[in-house]
N, C-alpha and C. Protein backbone atom coordinates (compact mmCIF):
# COMPACT_ATOMS: atom_id res chain seq x y z
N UNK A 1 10.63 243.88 173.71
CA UNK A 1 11.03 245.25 173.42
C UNK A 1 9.78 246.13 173.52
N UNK A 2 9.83 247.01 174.76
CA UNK A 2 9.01 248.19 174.15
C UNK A 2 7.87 248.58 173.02
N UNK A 3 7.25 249.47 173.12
CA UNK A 3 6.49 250.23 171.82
C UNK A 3 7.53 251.04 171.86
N UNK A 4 8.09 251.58 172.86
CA UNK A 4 9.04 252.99 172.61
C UNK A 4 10.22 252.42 172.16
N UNK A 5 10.61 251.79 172.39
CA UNK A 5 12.15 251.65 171.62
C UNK A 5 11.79 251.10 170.47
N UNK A 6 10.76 250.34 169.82
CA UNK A 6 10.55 250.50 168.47
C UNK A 6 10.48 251.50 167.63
N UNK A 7 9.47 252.62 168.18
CA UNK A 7 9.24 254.20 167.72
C UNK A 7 10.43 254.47 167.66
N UNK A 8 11.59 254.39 168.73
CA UNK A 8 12.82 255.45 168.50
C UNK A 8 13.75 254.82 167.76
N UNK A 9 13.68 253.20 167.64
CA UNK A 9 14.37 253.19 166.18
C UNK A 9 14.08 253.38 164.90
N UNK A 10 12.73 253.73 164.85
CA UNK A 10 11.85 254.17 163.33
C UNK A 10 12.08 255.69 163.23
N UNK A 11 12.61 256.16 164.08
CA UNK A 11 12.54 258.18 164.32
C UNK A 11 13.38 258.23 162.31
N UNK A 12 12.35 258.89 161.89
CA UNK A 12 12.23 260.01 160.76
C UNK A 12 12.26 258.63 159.54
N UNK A 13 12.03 257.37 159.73
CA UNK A 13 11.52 256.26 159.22
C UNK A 13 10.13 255.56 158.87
N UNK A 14 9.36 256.76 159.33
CA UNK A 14 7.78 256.47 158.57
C UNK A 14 7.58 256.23 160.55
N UNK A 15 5.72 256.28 159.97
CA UNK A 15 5.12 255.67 161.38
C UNK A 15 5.41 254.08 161.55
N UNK A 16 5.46 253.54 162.77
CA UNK A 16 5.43 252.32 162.94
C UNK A 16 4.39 251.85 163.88
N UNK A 17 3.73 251.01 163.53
CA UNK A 17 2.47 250.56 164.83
C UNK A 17 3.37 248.94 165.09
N UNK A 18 2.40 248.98 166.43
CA UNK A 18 2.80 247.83 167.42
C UNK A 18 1.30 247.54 168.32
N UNK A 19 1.99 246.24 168.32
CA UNK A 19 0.60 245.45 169.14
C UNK A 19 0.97 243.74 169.67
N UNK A 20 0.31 243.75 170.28
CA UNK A 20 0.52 242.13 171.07
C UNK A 20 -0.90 240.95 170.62
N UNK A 21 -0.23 239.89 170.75
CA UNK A 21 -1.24 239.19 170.48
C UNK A 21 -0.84 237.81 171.23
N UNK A 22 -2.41 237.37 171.88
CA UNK A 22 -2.18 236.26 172.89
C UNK A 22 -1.79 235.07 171.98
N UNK A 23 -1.24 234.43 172.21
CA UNK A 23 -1.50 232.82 171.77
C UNK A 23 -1.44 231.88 173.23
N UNK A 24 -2.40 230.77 172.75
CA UNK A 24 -2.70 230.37 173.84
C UNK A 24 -2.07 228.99 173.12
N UNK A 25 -1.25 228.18 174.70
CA UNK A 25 -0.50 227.06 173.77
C UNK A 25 -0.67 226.08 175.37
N UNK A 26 -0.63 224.60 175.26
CA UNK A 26 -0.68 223.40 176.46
C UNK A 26 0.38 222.98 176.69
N UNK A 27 0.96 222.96 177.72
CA UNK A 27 1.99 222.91 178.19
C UNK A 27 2.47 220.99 178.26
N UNK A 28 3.54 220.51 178.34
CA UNK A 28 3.35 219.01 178.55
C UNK A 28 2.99 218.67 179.82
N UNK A 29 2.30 218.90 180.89
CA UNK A 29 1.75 218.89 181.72
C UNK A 29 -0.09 219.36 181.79
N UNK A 30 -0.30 219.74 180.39
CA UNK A 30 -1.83 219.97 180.08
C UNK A 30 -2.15 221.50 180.64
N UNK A 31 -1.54 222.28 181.26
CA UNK A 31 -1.57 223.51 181.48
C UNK A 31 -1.75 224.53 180.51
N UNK A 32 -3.15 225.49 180.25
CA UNK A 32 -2.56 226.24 179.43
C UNK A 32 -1.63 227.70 179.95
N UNK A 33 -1.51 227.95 178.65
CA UNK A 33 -0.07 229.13 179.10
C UNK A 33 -1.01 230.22 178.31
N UNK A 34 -0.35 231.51 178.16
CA UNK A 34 -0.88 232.71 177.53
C UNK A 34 0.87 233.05 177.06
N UNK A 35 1.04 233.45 175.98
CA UNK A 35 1.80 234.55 175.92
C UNK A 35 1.72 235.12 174.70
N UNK A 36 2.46 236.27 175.13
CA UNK A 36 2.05 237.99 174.19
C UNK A 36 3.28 237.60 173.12
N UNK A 37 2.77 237.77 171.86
CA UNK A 37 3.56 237.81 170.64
C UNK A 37 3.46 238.97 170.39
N UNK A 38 4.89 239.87 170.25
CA UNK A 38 4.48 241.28 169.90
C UNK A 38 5.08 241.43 168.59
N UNK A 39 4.51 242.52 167.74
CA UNK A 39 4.99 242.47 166.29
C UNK A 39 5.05 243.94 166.35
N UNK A 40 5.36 244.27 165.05
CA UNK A 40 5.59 245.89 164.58
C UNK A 40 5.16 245.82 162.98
N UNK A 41 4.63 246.46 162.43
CA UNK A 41 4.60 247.34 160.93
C UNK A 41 3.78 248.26 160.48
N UNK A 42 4.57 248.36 159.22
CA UNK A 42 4.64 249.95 158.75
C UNK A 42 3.63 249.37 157.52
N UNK A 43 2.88 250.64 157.36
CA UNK A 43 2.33 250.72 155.92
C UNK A 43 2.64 251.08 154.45
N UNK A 44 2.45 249.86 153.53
CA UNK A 44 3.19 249.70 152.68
C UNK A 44 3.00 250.87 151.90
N UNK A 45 1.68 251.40 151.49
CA UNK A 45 1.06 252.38 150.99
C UNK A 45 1.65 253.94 150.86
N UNK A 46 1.91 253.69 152.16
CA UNK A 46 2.84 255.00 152.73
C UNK A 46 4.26 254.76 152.47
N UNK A 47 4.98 253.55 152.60
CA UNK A 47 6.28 253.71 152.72
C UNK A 47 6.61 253.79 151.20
N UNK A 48 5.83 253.35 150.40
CA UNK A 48 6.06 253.39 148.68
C UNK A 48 6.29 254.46 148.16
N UNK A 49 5.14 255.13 148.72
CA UNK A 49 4.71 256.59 148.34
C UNK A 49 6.01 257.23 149.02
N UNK A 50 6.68 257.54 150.46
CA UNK A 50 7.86 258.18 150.48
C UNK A 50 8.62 258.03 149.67
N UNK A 51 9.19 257.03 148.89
CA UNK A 51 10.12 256.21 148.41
C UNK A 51 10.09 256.96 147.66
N UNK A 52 9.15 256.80 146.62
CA UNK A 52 8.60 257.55 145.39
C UNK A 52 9.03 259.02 145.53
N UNK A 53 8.85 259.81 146.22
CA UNK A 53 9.11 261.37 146.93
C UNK A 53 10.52 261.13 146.50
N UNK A 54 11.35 260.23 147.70
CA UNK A 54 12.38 260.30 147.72
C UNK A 54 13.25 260.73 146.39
N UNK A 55 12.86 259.70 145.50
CA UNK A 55 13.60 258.96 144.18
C UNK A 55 13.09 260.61 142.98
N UNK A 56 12.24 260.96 143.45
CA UNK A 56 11.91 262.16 142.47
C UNK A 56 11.98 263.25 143.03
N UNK A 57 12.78 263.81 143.79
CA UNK A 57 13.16 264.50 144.78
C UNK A 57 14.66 264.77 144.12
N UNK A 58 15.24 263.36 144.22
CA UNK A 58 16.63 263.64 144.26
C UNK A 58 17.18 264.02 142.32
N UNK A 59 16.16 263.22 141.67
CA UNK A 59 16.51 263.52 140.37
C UNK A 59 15.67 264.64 139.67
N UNK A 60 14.93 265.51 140.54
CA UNK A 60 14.24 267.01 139.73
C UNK A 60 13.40 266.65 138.82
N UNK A 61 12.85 265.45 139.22
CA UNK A 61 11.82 264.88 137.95
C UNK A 61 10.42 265.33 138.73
N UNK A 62 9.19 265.22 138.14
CA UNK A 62 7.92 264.78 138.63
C UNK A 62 7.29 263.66 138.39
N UNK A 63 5.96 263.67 138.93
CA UNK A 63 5.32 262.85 138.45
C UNK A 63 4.70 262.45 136.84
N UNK A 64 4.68 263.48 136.15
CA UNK A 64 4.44 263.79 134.54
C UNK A 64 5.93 263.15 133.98
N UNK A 65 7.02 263.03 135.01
CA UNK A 65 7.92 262.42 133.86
C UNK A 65 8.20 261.05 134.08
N UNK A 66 7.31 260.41 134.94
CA UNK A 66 7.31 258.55 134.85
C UNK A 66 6.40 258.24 133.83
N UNK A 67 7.30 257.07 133.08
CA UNK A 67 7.00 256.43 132.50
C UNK A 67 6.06 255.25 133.03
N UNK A 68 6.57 254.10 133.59
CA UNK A 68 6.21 253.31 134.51
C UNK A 68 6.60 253.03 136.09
N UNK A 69 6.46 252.25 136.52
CA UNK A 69 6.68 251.76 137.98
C UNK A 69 6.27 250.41 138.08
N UNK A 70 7.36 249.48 138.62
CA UNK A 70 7.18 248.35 138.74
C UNK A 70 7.72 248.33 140.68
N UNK A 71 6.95 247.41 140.75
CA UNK A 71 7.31 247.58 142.77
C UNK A 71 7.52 245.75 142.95
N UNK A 72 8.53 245.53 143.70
CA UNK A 72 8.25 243.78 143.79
C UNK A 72 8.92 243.22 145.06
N UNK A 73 7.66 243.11 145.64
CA UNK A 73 8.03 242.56 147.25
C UNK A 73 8.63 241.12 147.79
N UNK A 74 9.18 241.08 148.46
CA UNK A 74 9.53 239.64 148.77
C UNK A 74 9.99 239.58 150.41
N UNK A 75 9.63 238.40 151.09
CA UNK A 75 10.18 237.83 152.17
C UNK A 75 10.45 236.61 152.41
N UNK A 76 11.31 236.57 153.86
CA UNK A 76 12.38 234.91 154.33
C UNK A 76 11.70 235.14 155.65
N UNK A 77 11.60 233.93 156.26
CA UNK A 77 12.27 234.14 157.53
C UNK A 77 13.46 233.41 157.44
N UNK A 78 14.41 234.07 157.86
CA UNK A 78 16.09 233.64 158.36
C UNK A 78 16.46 234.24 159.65
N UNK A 79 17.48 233.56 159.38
CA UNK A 79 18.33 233.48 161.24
C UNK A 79 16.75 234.37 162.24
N UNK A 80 16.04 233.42 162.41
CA UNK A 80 15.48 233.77 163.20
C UNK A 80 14.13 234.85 163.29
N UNK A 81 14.35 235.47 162.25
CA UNK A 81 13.85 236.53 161.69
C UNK A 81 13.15 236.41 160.09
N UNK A 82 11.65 237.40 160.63
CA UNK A 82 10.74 237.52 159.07
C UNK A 82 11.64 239.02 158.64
N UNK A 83 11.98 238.71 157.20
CA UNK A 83 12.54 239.87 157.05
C UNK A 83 11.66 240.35 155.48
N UNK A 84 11.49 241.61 155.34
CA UNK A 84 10.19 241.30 154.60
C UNK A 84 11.14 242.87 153.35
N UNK A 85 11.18 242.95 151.99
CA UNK A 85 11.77 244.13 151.57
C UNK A 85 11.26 244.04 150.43
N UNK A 86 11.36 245.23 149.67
CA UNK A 86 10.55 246.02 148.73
C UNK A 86 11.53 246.79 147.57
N UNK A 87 11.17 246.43 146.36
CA UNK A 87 12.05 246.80 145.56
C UNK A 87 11.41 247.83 144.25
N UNK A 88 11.70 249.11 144.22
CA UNK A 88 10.81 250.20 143.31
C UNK A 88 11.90 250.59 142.36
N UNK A 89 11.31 250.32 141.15
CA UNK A 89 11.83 250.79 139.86
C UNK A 89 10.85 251.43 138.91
N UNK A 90 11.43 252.71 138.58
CA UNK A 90 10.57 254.09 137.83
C UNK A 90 11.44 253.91 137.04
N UNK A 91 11.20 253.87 136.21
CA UNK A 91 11.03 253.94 134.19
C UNK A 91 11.07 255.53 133.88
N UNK A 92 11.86 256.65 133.30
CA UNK A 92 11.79 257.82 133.08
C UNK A 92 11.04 257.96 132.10
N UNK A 93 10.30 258.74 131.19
CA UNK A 93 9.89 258.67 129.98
C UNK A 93 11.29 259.28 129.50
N UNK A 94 12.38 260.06 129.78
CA UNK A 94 13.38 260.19 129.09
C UNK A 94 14.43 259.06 128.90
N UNK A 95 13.58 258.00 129.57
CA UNK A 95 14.53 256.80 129.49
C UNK A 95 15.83 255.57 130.45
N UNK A 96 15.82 256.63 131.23
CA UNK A 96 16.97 256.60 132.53
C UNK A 96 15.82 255.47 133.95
N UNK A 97 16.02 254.57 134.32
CA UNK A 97 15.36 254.17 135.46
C UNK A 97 16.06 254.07 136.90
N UNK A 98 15.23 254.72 137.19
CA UNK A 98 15.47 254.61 139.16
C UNK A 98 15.53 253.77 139.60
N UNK A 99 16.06 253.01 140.63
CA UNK A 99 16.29 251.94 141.62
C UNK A 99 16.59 252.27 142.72
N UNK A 100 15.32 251.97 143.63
CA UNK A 100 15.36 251.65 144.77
C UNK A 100 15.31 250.63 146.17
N UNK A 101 15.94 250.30 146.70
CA UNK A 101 16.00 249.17 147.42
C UNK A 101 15.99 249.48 148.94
């Protein structure tokens, strides 16, 4: 796939970088091979921080009215796929907590 059709499925989804990387592997014939492993990701730093926007955005809170923040990452690879997701919970100081997934 593309760099561009990655970008255009990330459109208004944060930046996404992309890049290739050789691996070099011997073939059963002793040949080596080259091929391009291409990957994609986003920065966590940044995508937290939208999140965060998001979640205090929608409830008219600020930053003066978190209490805490707990963030807790986890990944699989399944069917084929590293699937990698992020889970943000804000603590109100009025008591009420956000969840985001």
């Amino acid at each position: 796939v593309s760099a561009n059709k990655f970008t255009e499925l990330g459109k208004d989804a944060g930046l996404i970088f992309y890049k290739e990387w050789p691996y070099e592997t011997v073939d059963d014939e002793g040949r080596k091979r080259t091929e391009k492993i291409k990957y994609w990701w986003k920065d966590p730093v940044s995508e937290v921080t939208s999140t965060l926007t998001r979640m205090l955005q929608a409830t008219g809170k600020g930053p003066e009215d978190i209490e805490y923040i707990h963030i807790c990452h986890g990944a699989d690879h399944g069917k084929m796929k590293f699937r990698f997701t992020t889970k943000v919970i804000v603590k109100m100081k009025d008591g009420g907590p956000l969840v985001e997934r």
